[in-house]
PDB file of N, CA and C in Angstrom:
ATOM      1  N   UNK A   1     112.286 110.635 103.666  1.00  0.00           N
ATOM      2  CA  UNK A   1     112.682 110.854 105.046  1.00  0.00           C
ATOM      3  C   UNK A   1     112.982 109.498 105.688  1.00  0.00           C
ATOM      4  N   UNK A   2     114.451 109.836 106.599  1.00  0.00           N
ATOM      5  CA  UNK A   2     114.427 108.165 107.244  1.00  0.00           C
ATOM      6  C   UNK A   2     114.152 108.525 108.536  1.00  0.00           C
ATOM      7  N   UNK A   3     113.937 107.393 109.479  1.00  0.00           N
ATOM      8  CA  UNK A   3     113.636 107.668 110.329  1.00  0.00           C
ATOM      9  C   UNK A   3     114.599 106.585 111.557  1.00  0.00           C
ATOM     10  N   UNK A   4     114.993 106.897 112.158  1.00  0.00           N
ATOM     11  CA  UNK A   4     115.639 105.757 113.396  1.00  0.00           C
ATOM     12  C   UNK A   4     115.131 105.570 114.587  1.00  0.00           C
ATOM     13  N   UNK A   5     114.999 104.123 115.187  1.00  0.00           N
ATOM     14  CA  UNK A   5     114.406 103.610 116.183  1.00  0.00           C
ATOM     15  C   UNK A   5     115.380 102.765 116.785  1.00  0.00           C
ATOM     16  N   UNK A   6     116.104 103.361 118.380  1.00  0.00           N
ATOM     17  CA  UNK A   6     117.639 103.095 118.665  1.00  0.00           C
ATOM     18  C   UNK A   6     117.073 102.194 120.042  1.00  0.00           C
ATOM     19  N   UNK A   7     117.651 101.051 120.380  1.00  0.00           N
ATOM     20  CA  UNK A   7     117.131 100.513 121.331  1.00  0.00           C
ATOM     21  C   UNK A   7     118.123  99.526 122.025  1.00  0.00           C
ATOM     22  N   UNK A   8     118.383  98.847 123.200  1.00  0.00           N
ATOM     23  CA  UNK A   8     119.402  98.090 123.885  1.00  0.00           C
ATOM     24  C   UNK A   8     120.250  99.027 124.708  1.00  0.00           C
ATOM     25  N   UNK A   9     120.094 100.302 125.435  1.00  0.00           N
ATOM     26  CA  UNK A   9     120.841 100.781 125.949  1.00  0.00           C
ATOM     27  C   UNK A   9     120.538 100.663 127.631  1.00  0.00           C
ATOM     28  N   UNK A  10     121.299 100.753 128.808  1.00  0.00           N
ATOM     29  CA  UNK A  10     121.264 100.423 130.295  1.00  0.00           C
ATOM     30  C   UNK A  10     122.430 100.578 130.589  1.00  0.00           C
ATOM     31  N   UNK A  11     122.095  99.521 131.571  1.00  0.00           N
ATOM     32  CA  UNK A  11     123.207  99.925 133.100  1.00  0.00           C
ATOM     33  C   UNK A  11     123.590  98.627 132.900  1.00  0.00           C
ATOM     34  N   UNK A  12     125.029  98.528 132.966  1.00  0.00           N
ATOM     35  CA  UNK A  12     125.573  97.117 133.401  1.00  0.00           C
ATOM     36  C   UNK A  12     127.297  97.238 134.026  1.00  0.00           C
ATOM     37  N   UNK A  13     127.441  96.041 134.970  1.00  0.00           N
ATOM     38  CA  UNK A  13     129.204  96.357 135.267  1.00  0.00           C
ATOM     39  C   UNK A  13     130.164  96.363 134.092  1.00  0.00           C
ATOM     40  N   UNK A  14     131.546  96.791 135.215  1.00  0.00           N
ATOM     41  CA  UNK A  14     132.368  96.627 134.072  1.00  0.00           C
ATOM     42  C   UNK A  14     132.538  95.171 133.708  1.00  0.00           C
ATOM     43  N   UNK A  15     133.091  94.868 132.017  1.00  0.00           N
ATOM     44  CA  UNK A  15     133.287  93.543 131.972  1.00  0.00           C
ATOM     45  C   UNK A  15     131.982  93.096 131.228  1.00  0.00           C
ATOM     46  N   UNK A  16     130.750  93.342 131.487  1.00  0.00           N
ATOM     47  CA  UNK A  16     129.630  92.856 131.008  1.00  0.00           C
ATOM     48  C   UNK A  16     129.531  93.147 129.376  1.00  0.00           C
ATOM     49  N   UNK A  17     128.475  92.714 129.049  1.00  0.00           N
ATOM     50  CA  UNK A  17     127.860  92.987 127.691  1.00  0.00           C
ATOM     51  C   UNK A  17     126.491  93.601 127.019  1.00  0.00           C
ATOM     52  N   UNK A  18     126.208  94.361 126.215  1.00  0.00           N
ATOM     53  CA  UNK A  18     125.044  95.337 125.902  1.00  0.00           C
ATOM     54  C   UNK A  18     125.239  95.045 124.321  1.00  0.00           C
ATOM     55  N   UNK A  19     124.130  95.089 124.108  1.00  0.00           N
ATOM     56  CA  UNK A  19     123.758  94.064 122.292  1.00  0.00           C
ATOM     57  C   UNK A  19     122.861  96.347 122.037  1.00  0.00           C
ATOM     58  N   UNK A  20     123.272  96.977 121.147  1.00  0.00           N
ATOM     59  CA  UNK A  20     122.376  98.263 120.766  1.00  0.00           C
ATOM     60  C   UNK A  20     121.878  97.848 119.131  1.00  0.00           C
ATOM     61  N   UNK A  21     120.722  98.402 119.363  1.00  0.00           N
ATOM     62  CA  UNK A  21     119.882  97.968 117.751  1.00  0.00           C
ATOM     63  C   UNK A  21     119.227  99.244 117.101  1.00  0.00           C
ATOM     64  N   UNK A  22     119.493  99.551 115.927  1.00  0.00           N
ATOM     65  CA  UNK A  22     119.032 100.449 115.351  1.00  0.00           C
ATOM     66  C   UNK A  22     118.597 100.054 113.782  1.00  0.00           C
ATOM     67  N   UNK A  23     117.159 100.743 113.781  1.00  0.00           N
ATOM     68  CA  UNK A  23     116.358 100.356 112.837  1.00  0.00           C
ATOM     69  C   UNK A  23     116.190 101.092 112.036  1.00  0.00           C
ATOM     70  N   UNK A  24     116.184 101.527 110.701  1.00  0.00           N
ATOM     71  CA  UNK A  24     115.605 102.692 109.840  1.00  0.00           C
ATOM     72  C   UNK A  24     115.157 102.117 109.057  1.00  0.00           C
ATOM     73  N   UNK A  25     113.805 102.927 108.868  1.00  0.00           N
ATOM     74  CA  UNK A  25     113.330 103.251 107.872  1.00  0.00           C
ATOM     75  C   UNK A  25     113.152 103.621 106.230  1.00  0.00           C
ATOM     76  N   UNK A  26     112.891 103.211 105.240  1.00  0.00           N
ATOM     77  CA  UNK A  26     113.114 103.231 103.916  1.00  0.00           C
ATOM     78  C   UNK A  26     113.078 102.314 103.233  1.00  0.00           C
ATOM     79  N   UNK A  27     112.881 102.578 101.905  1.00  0.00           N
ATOM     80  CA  UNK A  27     112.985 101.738 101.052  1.00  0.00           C
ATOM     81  C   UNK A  27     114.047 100.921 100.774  1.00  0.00           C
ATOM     82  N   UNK A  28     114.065  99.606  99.901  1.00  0.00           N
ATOM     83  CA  UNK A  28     115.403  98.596  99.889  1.00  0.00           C
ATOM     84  C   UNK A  28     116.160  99.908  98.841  1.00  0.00           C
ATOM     85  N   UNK A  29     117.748 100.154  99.126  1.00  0.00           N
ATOM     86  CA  UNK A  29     118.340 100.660  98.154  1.00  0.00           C
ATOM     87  C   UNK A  29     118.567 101.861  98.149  1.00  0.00           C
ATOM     88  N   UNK A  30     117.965 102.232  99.766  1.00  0.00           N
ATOM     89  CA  UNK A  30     118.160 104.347 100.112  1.00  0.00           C
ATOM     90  C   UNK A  30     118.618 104.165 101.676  1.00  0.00           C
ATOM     91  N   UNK A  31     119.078 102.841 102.010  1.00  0.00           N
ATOM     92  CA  UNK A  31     120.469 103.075 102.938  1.00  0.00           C
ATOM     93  C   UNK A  31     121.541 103.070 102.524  1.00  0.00           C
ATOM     94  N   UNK A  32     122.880 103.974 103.051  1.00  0.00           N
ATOM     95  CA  UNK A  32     124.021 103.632 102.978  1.00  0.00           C
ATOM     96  C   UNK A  32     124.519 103.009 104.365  1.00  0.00           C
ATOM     97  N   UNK A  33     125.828 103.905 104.367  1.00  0.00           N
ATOM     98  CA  UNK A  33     126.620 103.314 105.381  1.00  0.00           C
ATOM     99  C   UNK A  33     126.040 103.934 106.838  1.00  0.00           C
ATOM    100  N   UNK A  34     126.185 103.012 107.579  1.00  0.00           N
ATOM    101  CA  UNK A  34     125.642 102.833 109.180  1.00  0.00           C
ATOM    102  C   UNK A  34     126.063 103.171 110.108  1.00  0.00           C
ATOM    103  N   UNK A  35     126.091 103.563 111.668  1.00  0.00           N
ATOM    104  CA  UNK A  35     127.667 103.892 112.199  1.00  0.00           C
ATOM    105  C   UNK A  35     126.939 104.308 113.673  1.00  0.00           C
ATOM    106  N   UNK A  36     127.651 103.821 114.249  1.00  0.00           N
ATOM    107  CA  UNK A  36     126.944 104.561 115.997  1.00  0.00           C
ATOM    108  C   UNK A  36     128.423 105.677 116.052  1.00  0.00           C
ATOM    109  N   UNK A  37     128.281 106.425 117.332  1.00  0.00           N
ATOM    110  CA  UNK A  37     128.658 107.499 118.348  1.00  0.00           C
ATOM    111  C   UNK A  37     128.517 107.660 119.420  1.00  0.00           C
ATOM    112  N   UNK A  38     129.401 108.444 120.005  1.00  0.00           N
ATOM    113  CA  UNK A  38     129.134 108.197 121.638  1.00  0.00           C
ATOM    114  C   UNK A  38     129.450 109.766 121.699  1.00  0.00           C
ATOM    115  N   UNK A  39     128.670 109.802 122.851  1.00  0.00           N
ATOM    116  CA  UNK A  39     128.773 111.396 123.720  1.00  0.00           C
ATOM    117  C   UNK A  39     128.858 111.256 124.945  1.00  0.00           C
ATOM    118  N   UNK A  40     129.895 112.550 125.550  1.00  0.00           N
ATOM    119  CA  UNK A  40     129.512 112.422 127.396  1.00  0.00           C
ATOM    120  C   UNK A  40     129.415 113.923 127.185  1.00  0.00           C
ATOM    121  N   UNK A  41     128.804 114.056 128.497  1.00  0.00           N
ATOM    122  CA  UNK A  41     128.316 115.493 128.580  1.00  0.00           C
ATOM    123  C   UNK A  41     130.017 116.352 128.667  1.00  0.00           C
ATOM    124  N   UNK A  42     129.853 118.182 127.942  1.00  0.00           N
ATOM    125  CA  UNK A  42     131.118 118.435 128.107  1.00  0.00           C
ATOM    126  C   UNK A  42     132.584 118.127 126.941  1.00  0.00           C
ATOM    127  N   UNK A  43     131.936 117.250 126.145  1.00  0.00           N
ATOM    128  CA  UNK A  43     132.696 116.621 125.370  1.00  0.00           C
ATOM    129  C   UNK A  43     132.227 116.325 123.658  1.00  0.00           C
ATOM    130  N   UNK A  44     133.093 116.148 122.730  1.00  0.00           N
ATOM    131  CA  UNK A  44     132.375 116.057 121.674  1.00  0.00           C
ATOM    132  C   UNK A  44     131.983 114.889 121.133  1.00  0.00           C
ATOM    133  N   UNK A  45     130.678 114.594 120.548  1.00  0.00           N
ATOM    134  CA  UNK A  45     130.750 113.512 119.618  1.00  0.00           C
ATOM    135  C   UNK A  45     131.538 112.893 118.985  1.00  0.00           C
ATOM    136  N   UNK A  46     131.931 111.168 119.583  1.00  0.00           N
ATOM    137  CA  UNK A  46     132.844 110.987 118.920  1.00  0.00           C
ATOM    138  C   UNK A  46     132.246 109.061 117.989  1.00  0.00           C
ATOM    139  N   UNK A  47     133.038 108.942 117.008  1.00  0.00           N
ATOM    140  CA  UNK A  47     132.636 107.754 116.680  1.00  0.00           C
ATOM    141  C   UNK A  47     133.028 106.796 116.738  1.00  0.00           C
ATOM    142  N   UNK A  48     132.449 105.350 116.808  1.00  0.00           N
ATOM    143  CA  UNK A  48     132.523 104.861 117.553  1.00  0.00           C
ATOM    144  C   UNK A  48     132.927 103.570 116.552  1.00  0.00           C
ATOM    145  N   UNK A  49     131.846 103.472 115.782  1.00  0.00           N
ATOM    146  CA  UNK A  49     132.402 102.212 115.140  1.00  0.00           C
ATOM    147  C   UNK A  49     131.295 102.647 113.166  1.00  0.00           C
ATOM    148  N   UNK A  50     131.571 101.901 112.157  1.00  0.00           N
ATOM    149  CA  UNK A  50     130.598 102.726 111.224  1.00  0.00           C
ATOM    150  C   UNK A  50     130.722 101.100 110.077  1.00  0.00           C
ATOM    151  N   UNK A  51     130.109 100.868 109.091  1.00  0.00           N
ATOM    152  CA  UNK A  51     129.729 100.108 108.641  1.00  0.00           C
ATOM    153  C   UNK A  51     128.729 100.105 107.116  1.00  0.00           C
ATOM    154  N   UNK A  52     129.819  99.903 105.885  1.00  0.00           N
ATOM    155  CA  UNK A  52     128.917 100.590 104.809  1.00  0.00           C
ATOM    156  C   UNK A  52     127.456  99.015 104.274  1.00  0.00           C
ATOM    157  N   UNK A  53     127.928  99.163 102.946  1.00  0.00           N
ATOM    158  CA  UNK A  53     126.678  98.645 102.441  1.00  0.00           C
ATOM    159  C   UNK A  53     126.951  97.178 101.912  1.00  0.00           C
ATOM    160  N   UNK A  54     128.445  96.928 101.979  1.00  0.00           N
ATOM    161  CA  UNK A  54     129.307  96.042 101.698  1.00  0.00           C
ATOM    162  C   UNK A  54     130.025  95.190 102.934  1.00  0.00           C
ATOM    163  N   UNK A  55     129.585  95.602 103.928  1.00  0.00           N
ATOM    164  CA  UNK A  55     129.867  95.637 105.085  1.00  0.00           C
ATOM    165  C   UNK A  55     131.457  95.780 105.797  1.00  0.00           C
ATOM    166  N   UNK A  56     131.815  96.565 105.223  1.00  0.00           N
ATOM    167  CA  UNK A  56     132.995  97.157 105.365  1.00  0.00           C
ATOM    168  C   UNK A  56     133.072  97.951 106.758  1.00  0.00           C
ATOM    169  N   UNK A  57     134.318  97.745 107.753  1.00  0.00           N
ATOM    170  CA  UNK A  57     133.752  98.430 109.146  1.00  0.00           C
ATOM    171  C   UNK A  57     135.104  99.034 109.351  1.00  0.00           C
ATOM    172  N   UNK A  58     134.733 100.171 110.204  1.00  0.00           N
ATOM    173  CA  UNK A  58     136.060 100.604 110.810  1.00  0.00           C
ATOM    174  C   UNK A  58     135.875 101.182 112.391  1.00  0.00           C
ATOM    175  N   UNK A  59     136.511 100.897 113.213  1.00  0.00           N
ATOM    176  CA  UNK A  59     136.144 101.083 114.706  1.00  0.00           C
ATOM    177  C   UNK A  59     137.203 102.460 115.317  1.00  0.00           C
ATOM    178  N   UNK A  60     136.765 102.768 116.355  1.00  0.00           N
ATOM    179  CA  UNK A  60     137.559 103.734 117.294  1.00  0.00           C
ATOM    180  C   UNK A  60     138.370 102.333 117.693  1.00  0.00           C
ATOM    181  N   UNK A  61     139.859 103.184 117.846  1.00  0.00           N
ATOM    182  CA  UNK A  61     141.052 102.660 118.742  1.00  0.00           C
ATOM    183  C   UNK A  61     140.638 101.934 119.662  1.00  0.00           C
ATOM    184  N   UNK A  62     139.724 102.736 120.392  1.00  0.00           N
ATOM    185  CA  UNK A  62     139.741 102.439 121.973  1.00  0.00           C
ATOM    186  C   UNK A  62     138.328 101.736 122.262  1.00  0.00           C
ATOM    187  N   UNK A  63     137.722 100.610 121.075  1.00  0.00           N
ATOM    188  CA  UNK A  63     136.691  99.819 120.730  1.00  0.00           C
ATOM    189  C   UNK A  63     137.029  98.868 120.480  1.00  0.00           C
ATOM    190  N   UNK A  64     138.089  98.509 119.143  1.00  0.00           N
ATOM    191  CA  UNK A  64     138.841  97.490 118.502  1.00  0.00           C
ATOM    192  C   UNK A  64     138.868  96.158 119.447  1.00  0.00           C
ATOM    193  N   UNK A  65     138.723  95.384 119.453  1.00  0.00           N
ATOM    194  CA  UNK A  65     138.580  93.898 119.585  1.00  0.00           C
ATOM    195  C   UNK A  65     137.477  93.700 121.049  1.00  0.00           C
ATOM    196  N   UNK A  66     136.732  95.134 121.181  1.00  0.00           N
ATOM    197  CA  UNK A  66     135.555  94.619 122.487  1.00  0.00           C
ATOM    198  C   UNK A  66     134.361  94.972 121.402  1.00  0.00           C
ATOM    199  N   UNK A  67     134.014  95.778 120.540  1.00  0.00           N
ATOM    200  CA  UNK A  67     132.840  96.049 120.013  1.00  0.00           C
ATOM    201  C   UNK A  67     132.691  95.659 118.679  1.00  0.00           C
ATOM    202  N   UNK A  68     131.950  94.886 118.333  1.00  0.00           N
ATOM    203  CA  UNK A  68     131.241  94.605 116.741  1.00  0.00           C
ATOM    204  C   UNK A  68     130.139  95.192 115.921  1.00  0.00           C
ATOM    205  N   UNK A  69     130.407  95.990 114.842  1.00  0.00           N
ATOM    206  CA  UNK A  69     129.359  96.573 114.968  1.00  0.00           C
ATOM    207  C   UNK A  69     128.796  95.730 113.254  1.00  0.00           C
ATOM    208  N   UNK A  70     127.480  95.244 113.167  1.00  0.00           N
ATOM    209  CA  UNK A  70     127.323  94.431 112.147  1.00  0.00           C
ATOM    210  C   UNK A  70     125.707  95.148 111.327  1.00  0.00           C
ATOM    211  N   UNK A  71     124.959  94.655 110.363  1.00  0.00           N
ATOM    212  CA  UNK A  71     123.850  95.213 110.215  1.00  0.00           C
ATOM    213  C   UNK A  71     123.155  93.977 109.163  1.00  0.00           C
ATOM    214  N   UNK A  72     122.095  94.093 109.012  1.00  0.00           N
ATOM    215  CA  UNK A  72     121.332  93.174 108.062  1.00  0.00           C
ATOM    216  C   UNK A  72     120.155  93.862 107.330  1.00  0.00           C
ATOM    217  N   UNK A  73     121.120  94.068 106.282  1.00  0.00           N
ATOM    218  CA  UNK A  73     120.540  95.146 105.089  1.00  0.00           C
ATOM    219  C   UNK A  73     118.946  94.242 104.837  1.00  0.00           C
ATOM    220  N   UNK A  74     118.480  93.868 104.544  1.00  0.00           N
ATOM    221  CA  UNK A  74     117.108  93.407 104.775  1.00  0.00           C
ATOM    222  C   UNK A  74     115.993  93.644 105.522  1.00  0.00           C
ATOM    223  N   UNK A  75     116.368  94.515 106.419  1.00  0.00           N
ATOM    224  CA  UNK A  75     115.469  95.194 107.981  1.00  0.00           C
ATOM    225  C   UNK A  75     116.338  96.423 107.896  1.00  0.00           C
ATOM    226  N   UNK A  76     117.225  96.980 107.426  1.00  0.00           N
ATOM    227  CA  UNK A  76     118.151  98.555 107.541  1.00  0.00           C
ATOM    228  C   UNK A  76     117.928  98.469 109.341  1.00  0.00           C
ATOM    229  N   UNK A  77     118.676  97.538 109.331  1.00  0.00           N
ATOM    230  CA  UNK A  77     119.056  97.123 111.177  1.00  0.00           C
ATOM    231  C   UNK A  77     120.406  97.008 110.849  1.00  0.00           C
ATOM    232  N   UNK A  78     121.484  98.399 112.183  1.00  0.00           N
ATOM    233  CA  UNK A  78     122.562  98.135 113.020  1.00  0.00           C
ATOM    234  C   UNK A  78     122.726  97.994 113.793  1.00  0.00           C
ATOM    235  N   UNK A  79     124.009  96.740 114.367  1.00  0.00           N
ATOM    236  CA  UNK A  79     124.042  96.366 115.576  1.00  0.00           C
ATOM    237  C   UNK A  79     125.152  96.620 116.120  1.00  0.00           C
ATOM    238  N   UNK A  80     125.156  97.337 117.577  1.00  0.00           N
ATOM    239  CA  UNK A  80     126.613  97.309 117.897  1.00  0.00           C
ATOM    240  C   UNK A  80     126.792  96.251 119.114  1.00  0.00           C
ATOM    241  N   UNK A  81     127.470  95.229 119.261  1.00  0.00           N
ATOM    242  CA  UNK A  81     127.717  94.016 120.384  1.00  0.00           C
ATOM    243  C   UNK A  81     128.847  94.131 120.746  1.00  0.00           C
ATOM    244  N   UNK A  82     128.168  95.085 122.561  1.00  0.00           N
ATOM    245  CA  UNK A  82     129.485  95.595 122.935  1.00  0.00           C
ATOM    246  C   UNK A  82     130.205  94.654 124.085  1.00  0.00           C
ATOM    247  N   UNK A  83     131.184  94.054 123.866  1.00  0.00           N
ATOM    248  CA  UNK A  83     131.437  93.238 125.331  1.00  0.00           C
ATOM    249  C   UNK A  83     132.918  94.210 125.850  1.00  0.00           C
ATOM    250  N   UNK A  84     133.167  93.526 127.303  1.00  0.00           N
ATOM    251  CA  UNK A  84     134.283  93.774 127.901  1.00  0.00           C
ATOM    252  C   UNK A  84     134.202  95.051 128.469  1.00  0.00           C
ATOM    253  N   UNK A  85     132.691  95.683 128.274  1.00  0.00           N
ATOM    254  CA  UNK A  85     132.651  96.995 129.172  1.00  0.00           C
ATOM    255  C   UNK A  85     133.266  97.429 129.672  1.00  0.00           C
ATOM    256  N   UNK A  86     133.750  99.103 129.691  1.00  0.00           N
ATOM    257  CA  UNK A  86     134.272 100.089 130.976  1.00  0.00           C
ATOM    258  C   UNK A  86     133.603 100.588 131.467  1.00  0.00           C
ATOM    259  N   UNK A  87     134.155 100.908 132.532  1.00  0.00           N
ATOM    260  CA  UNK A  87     133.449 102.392 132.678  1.00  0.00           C
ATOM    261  C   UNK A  87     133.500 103.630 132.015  1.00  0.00           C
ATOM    262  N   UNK A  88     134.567 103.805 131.543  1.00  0.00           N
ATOM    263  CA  UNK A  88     134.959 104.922 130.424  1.00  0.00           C
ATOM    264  C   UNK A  88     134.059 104.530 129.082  1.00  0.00           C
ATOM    265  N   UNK A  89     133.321 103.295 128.858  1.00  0.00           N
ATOM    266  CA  UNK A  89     132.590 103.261 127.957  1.00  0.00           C
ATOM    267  C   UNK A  89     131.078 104.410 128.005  1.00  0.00           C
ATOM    268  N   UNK A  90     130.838 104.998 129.561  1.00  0.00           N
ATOM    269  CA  UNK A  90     129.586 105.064 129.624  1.00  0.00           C
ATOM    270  C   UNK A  90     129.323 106.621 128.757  1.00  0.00           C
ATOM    271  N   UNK A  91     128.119 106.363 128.254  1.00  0.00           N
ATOM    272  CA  UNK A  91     127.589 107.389 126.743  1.00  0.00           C
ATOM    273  C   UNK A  91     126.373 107.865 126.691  1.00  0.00           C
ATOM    274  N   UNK A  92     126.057 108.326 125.925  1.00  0.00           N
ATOM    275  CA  UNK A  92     124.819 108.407 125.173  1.00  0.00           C
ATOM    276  C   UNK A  92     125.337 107.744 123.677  1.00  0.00           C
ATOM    277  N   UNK A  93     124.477 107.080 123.548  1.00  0.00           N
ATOM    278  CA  UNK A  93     125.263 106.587 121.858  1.00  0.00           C
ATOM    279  C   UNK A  93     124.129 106.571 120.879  1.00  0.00           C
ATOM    280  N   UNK A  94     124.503 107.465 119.662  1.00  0.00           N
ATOM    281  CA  UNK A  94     123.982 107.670 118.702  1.00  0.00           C
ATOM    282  C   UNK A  94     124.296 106.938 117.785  1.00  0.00           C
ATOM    283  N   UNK A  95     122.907 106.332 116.963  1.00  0.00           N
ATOM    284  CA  UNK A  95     122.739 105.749 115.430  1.00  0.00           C
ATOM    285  C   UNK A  95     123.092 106.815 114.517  1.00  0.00           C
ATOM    286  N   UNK A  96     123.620 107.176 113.503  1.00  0.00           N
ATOM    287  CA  UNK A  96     124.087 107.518 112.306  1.00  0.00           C
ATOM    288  C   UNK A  96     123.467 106.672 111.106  1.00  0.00           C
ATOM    289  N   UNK A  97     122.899 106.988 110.265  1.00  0.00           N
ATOM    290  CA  UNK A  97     122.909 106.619 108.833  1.00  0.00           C
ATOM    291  C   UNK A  97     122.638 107.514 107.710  1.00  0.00           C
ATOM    292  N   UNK A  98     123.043 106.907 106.912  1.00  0.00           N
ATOM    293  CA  UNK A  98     123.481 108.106 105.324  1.00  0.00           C
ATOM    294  C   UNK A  98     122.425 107.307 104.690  1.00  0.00           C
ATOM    295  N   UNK A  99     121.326 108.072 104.771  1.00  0.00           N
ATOM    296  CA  UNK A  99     120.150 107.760 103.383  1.00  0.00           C
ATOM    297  C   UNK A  99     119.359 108.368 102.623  1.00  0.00           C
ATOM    298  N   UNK A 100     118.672 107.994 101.665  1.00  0.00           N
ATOM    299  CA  UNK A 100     118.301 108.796 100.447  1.00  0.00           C
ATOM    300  C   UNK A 100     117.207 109.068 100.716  1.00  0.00           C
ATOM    301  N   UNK A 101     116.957 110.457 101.134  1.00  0.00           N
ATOM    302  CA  UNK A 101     115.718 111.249 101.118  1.00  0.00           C
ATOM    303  C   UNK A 101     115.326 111.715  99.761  1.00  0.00           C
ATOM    304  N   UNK A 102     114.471 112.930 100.204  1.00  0.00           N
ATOM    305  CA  UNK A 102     113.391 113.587  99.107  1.00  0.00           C
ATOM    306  C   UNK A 102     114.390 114.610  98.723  1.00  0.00           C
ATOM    307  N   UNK A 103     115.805 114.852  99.410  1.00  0.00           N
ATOM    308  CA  UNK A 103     116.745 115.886  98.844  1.00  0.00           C
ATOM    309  C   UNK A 103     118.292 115.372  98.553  1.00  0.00           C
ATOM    310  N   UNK A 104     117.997 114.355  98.679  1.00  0.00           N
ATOM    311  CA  UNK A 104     119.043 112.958  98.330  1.00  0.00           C
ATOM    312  C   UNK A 104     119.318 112.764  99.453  1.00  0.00           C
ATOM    313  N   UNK A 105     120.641 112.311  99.450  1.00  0.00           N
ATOM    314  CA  UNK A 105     121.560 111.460 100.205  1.00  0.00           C
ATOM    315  C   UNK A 105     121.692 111.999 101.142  1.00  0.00           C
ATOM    316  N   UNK A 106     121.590 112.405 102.680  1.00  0.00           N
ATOM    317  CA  UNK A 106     121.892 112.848 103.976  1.00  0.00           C
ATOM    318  C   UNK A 106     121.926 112.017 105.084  1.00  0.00           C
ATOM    319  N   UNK A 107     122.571 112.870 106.173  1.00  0.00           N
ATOM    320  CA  UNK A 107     122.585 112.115 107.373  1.00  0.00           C
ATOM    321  C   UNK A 107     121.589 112.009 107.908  1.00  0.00           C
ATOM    322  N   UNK A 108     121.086 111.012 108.968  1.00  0.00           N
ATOM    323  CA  UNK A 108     120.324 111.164 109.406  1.00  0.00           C
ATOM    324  C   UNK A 108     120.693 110.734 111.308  1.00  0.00           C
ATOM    325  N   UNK A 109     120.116 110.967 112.314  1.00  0.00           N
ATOM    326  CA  UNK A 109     120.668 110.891 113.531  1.00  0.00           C
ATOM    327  C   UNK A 109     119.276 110.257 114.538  1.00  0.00           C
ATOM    328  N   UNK A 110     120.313 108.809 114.960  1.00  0.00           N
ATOM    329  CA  UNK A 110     118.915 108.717 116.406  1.00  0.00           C
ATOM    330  C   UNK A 110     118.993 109.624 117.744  1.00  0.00           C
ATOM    331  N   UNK A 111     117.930 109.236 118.288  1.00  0.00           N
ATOM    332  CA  UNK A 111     117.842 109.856 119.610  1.00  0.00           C
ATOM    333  C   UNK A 111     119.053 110.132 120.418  1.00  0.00           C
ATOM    334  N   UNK A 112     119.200 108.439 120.560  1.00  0.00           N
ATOM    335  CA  UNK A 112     120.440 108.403 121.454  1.00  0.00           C
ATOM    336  C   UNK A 112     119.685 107.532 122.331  1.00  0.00           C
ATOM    337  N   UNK A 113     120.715 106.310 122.905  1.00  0.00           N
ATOM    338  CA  UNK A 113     120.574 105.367 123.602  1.00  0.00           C
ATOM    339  C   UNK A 113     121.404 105.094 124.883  1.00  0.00           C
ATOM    340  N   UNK A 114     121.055 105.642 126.408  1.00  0.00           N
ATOM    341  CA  UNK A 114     122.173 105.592 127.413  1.00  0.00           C
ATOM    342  C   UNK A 114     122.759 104.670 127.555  1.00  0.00           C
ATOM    343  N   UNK A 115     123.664 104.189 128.036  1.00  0.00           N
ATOM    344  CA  UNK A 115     125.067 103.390 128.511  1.00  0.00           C
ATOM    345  C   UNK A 115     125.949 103.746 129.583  1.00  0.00           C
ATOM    346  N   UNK A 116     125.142 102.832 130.407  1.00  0.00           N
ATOM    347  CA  UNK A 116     126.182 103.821 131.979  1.00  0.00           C
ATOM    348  C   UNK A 116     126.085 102.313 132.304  1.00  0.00           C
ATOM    349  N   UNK A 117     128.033 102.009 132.075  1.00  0.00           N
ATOM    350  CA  UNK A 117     128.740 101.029 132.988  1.00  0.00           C
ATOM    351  C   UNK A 117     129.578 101.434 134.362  1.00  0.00           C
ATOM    352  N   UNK A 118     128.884 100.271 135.325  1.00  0.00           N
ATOM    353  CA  UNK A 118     129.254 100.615 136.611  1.00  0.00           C
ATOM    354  C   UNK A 118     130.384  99.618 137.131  1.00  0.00           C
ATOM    355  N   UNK A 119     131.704 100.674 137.695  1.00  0.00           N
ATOM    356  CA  UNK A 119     132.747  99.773 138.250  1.00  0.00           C
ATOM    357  C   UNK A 119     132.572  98.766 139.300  1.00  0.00           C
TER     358      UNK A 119
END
């Protein structure tokens, strides 16, 4: 079983910057690939930015050159370092990771971390 511990989420203007950290749980060698999401109420989960084991990344369109999302396989810590805030950024944003349980390989999902940027 993995487990996620999602943390760095608030209130900030537009323009500003928010560092989100997510931690899991497990052994070296039963993470895969990494990946946050965003939700607004009304609307579907969408993703946001994702990050395998090689550190290979691929971002939403509408992320591309404001958000980094990086990790340090040594702690199964992802980071997303979001600058240049919108307001259209504001979320709930979910950790994602693909790891090897007691029934293999599955997803696994954090809480969710708020993000409400103010114009």
């Amino acid at each position: 079983q993995v487990q996620l511990v999602e943390s760095g989420g608030g209130l900030v203007q537009a323009g500003g910057s928010l560092r989100l950290s997510c931690a899991a749980s497990g052994r070296p060698g039963s993470i895969g690939t990494m990946g946050w999401y965003r939700q607004v109420p009304g609307k579907q989960r969408e993703l946001v930015a994702t990050i395998t084991t090689i550190s290979s990344t691929n971002y939403a369109d509408s992320v591309k050159d404001r958000f980094t999302i990086s990790r340090d396989n040594a702690k199964n810590t992802v980071y997303l370092q979001m600058n240049s805030l919108k307001p259209e950024d504001t979320a709930v944003y979910y950790c994602k990771v693909r790891g090897l349980g007691v029934l293999g390989w599955t997803d696994y999902w954090g809480k969710g971390t708020l993000v409400t940027v103010s114009s």
